[in-house]
Protein backbone atom coordinates (compact mmCIF):
# COMPACT_ATOMS: atom_id res chain seq x y z
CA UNK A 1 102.00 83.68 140.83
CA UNK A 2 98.54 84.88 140.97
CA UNK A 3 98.21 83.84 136.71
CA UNK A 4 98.81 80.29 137.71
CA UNK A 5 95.23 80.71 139.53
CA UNK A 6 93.28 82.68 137.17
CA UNK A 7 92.03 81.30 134.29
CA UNK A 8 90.92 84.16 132.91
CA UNK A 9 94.12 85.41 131.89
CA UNK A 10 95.01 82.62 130.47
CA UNK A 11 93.34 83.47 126.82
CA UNK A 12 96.11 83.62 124.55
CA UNK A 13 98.82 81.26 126.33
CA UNK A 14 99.86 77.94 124.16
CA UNK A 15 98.52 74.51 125.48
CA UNK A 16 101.73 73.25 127.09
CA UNK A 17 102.66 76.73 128.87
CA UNK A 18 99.06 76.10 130.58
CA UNK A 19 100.29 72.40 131.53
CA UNK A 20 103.60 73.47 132.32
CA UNK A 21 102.11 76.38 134.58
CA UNK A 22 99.88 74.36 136.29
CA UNK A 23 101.86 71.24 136.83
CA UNK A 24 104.72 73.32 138.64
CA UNK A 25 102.19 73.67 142.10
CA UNK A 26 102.45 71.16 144.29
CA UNK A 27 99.30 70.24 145.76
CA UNK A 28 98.48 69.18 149.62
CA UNK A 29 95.90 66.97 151.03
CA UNK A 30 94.01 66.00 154.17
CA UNK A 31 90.99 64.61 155.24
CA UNK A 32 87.68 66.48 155.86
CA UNK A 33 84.03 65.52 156.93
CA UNK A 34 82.43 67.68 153.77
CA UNK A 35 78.69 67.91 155.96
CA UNK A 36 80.51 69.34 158.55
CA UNK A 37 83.39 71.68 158.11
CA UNK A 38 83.68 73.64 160.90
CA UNK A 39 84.72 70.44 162.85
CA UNK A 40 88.18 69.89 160.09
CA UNK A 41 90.66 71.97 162.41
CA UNK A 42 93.45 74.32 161.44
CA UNK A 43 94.33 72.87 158.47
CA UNK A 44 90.96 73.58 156.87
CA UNK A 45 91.38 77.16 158.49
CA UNK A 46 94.24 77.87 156.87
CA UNK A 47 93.26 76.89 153.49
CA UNK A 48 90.23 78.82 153.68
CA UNK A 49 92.24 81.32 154.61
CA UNK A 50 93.87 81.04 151.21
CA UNK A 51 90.70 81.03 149.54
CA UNK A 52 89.96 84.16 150.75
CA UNK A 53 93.08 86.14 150.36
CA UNK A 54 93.26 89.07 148.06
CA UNK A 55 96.38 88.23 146.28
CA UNK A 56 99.05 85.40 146.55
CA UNK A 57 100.48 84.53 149.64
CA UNK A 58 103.35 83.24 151.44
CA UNK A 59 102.88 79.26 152.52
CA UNK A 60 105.13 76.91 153.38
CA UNK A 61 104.12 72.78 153.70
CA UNK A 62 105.43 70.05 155.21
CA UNK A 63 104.28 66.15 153.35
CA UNK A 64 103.85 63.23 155.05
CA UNK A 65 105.47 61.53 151.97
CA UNK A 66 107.18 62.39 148.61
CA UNK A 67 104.62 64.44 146.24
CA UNK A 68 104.09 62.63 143.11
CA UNK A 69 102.29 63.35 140.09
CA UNK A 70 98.68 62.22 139.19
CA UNK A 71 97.66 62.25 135.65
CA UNK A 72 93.98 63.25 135.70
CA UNK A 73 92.27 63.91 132.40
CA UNK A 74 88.60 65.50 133.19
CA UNK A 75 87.23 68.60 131.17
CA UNK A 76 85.97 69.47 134.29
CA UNK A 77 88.96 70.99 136.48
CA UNK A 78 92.55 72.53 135.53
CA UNK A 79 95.65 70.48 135.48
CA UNK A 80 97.71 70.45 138.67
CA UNK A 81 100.61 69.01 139.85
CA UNK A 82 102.07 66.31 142.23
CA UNK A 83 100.09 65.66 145.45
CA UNK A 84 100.69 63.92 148.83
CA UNK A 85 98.64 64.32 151.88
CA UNK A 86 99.99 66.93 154.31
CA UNK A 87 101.75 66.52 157.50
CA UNK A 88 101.12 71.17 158.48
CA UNK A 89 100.66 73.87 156.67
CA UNK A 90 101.85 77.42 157.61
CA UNK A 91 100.70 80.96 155.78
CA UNK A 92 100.53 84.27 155.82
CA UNK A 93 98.37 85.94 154.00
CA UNK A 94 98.00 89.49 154.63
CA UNK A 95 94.73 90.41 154.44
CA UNK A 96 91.47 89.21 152.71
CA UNK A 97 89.61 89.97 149.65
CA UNK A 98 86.94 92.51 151.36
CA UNK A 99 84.08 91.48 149.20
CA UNK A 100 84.51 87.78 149.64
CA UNK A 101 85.08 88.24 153.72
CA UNK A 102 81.83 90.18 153.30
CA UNK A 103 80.14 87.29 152.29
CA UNK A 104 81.79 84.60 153.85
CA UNK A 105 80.80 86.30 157.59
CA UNK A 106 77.40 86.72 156.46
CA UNK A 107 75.84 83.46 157.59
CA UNK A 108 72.42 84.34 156.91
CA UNK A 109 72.98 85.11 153.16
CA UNK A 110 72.04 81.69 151.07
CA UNK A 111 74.89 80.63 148.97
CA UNK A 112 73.36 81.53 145.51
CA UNK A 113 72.65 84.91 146.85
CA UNK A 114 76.40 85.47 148.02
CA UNK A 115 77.45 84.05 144.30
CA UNK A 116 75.27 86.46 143.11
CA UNK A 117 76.17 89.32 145.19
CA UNK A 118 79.62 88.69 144.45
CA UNK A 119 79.31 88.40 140.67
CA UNK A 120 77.76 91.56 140.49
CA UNK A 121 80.55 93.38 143.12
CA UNK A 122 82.79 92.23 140.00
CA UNK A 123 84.30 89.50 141.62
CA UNK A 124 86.20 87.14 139.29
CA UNK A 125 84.30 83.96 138.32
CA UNK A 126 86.61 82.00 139.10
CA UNK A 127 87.47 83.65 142.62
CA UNK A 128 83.66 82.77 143.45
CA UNK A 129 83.97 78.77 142.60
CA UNK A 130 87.09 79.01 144.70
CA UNK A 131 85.28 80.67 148.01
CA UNK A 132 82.11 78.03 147.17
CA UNK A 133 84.25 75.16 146.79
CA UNK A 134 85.25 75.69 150.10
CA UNK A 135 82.29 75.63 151.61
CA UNK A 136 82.75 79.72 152.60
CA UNK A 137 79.22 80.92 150.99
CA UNK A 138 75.96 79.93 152.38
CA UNK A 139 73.90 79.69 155.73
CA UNK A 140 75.81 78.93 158.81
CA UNK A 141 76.14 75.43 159.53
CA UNK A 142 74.36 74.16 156.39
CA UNK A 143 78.01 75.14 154.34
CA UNK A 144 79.26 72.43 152.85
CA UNK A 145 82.88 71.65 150.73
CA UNK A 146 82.11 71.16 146.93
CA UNK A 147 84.13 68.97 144.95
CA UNK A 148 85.85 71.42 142.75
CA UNK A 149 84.11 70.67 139.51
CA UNK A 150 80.92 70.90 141.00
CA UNK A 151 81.48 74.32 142.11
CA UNK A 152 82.88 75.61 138.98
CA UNK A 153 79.13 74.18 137.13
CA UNK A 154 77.43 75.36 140.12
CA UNK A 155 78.29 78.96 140.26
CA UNK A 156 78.18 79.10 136.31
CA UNK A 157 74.70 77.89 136.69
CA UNK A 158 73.60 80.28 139.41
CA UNK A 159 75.06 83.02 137.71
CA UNK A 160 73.58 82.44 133.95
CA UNK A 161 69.89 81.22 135.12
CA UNK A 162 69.67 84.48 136.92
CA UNK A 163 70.92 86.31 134.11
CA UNK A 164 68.48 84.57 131.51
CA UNK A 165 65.42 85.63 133.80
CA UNK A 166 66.81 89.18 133.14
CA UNK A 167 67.02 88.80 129.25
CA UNK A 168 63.55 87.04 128.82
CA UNK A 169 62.34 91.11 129.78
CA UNK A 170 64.39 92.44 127.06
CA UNK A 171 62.91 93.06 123.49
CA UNK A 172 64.04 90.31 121.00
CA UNK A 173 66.96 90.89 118.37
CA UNK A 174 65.85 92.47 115.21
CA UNK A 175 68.83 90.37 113.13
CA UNK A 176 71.09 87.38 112.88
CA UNK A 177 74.91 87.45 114.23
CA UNK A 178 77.17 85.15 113.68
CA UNK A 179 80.30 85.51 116.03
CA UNK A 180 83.24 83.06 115.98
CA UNK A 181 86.89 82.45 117.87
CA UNK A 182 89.04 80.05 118.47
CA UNK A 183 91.47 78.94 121.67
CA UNK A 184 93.71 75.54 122.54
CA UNK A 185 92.57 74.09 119.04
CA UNK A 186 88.61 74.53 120.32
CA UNK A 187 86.76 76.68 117.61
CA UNK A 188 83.22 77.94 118.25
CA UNK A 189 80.74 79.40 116.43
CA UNK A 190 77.76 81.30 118.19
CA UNK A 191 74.57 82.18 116.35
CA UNK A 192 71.68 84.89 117.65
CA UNK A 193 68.91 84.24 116.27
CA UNK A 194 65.61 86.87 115.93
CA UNK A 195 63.78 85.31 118.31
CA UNK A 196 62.43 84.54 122.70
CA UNK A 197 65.01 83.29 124.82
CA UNK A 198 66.66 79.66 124.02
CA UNK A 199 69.82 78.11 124.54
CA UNK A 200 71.55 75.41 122.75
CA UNK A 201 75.23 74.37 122.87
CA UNK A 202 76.32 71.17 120.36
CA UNK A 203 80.11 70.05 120.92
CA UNK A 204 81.56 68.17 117.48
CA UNK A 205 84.64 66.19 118.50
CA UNK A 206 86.16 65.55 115.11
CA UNK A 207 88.16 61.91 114.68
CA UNK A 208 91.63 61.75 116.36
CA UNK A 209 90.63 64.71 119.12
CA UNK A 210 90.59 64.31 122.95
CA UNK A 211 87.99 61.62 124.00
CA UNK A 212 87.27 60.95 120.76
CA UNK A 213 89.68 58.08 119.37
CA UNK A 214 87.13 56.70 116.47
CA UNK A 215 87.40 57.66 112.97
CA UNK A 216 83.69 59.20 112.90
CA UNK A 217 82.11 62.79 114.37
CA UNK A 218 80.98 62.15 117.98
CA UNK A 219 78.34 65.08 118.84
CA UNK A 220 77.35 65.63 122.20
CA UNK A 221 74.62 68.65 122.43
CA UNK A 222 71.77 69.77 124.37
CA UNK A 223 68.97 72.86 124.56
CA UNK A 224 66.44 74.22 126.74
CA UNK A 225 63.67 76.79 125.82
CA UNK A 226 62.26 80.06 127.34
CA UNK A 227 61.22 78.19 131.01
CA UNK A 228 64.83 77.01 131.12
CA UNK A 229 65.91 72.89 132.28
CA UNK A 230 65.45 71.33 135.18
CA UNK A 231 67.86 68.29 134.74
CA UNK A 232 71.76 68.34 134.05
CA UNK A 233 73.02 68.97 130.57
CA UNK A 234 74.61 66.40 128.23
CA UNK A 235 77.50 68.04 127.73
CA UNK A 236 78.13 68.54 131.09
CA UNK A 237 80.14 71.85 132.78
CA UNK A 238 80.85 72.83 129.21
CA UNK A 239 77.05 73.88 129.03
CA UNK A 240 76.36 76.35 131.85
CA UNK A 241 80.07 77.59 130.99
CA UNK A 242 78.91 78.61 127.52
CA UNK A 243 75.90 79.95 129.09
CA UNK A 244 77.20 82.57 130.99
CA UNK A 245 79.64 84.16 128.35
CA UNK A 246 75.76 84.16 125.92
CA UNK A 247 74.03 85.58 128.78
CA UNK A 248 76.64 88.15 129.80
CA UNK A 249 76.54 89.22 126.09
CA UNK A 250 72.64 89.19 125.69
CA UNK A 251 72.15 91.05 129.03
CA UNK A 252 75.39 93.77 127.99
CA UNK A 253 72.96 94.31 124.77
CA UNK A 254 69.65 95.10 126.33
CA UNK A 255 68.37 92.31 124.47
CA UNK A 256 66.88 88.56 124.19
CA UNK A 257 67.85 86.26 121.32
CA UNK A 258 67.86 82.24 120.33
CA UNK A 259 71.24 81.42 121.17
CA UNK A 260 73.11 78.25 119.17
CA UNK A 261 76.44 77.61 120.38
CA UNK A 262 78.77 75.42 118.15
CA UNK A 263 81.83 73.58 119.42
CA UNK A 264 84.43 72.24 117.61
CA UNK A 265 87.15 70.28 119.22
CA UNK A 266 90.51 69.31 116.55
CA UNK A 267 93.13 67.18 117.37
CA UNK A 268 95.10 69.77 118.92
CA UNK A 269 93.65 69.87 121.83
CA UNK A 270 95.53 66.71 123.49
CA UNK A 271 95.22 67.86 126.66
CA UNK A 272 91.31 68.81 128.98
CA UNK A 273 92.69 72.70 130.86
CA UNK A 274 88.74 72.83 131.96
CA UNK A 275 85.50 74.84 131.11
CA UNK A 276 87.20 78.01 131.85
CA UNK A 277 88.54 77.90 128.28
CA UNK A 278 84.84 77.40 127.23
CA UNK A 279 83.73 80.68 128.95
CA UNK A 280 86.67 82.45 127.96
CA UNK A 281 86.27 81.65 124.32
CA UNK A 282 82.72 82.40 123.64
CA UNK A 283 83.47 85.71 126.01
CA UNK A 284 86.07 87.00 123.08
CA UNK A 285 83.76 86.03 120.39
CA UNK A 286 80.84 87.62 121.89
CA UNK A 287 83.13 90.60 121.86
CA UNK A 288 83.69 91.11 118.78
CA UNK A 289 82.35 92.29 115.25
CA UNK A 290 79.80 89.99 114.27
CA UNK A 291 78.42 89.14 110.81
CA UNK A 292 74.74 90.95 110.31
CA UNK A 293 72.04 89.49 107.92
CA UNK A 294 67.86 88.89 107.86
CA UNK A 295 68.87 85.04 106.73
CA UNK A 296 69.22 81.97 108.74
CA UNK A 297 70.53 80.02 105.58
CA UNK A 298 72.74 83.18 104.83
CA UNK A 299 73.96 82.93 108.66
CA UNK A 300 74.15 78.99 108.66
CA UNK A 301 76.56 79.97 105.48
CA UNK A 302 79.08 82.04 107.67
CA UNK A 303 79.41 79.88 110.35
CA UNK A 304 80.17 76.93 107.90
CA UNK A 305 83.69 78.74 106.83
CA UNK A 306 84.92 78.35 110.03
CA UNK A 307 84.00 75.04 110.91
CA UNK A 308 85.45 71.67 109.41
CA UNK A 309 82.66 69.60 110.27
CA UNK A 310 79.42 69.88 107.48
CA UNK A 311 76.42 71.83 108.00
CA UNK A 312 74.21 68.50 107.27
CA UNK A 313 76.06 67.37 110.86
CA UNK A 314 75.40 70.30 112.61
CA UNK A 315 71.73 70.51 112.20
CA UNK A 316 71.40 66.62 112.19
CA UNK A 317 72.09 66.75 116.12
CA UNK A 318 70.18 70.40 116.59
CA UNK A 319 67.05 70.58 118.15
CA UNK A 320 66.94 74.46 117.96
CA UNK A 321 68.60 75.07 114.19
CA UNK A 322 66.16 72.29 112.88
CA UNK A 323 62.78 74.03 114.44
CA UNK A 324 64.05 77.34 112.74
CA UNK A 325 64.43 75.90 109.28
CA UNK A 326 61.52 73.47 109.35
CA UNK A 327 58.86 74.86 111.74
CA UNK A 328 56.67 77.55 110.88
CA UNK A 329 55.11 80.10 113.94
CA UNK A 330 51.25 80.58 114.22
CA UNK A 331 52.25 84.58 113.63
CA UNK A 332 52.79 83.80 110.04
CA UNK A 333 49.82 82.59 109.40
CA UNK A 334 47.02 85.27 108.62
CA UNK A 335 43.22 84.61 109.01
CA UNK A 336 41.12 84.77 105.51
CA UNK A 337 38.85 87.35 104.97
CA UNK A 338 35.70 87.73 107.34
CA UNK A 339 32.25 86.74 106.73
């Protein structure tokens, strides 16, 4: 049962086994103060307790009412199954993950150092926005619970703006690669360009696909450059998911790079899973062979056979593409001859 938890494994399953999977748990509910945790009671014990644990465990809960299902479409969190507020909960768990009860009794340890810490240890991602969603990382009593899809941005966020301080050290790319995959009817593009740290990520959703019920291109997209952003991305969790899987790749290569993410959603994907298949996606393409050349239009050129959606769109909504083709540096400009 521990698959039905971990999105990373989930790369290669079909759509509807992933809403199948998920839709089979039955999900419990109660009441907490969010600013103040440690006053919830056993209930919130024992599901931190879950949180925690190293591997599945054994649970059994008792409803105040007949479970029944929710339909909730939002990109940002998995599917999951019928709910109803809980009456008690009973578990056993075994024992806890040792790395996350490390951190979680460490109460002077700031939450973004624990997520940190953690990500480093080699601590699934998602294991982290589990333990931070419920409020088990961070300074004594200033924990708080995180709404689940603020946790998942949060800790992709901490974990990429750390990693692009690394890369902006690194020496810059010497070539263009162009890597590409495709998962759930999402295809994605991602383009390094030969030059200082910047991020862009533009998601096409093409006529008839999720959200997008028009008959034109709807493109959602934003960028920041070397100092990083301050302010929350357009696209949303989708960003600092995408993020990650460029900076994990850029920091595995010892080098810095102009990174230009492109996302195109078909209308096969009917159904949001969550960012997870975001991260996952650009992860696999990041691992594999790219195409090499010295030319953006040559590298513009590749990534055009597998997309659907034109070039001309593309670069229409890119801030960083667009100052590559159309803005010249001051270093290629040389001074005329001396007096």
């Amino acid at each position: 049962t521990a698959l039905m938890d971990r999105p990373e494994d989930w790369a290669g399953l079909p759509l509807a086994e992933i809403i199948k999977m998920r839709s089979s748990l039955v999900r419990g509910k109660f009441t907490v103060d969010v600013r103040k945790p440690w006053k919830a009671g056993k209930l919130l014990d024992l599901t931190l307790e879950l949180a925690l644990s190293e591997g599945p465990a054994e649970s059994e809960a008792v409803f105040r009412k007949k479970p029944r299902k929710v339909l909730v479409l939002d990109e940002g969190v998995q599917p999951f199954g019928p709910t109803a507020p809980l009456r008690s909960l009973d578990v056993d768990v075994g024992r806890w993950d040792r790395k996350l009860e490390r951190a979680y009794s460490d109460t002077d340890l700031r939450a973004s150092e624990a997520v940190l810490w953690l990500y480093e240890e080699g601590v699934p991602v998602s294991r982290i926005q589990r333990a931070f969603s419920m409020g088990a990382l961070g300074l004594g009593r200033s924990r708080r619970l995180v709404p689940t899809r603020w946790s998942i941005t949060a800790v992709d966020s901490i974990i990429s703006r750390a990693l692009s301080g690394r890369i902006r050290d690194y020496p810059v790319l010497n070539e263009y690669r162009v890597y590409h995959a495709s998962l759930l009817d999402n295809h994605y593009v991602v383009i390094l360009a030969p030059d200082s740290w910047a991020f862009e990520l533009l998601e096409a959703w093409a006529p008839g696909a999720l959200w997008n019920p028009s008959a034109e291109t709807c493109v959602v997209s934003d960028w920041e450059g070397w100092r990083g952003r301050t302010t929350y991305a357009r696209p949303g969790g989708s960003y600092y998911a995408a993020r990650l899987a460029v900076c994990e790749a850029l920091d595995r290569m010892r080098k810095q790079a102009r990174a230009v993410v492109l996302r195109e959603v078909r209308p096969g994907y009917k159904f949001p899973v969550g960012v997870w298949q975001v991260r996952e996606a650009i992860r696999a393409a990041l691992r594999s062979e790219p195409f090499r050349t010295d030319s953006l239009e040559e590298a513009l050129e590749y990534a055009s056979r597998w997309l659907v959606i034109p070039a001309r769109v593309w670069l229409r909504a890119s801030r960083l593409l667009k100052d590559a083709l159309c803005q010249r540096k001051l270093t290629e400009f040389r001074s005329g001859p001396g007096p």
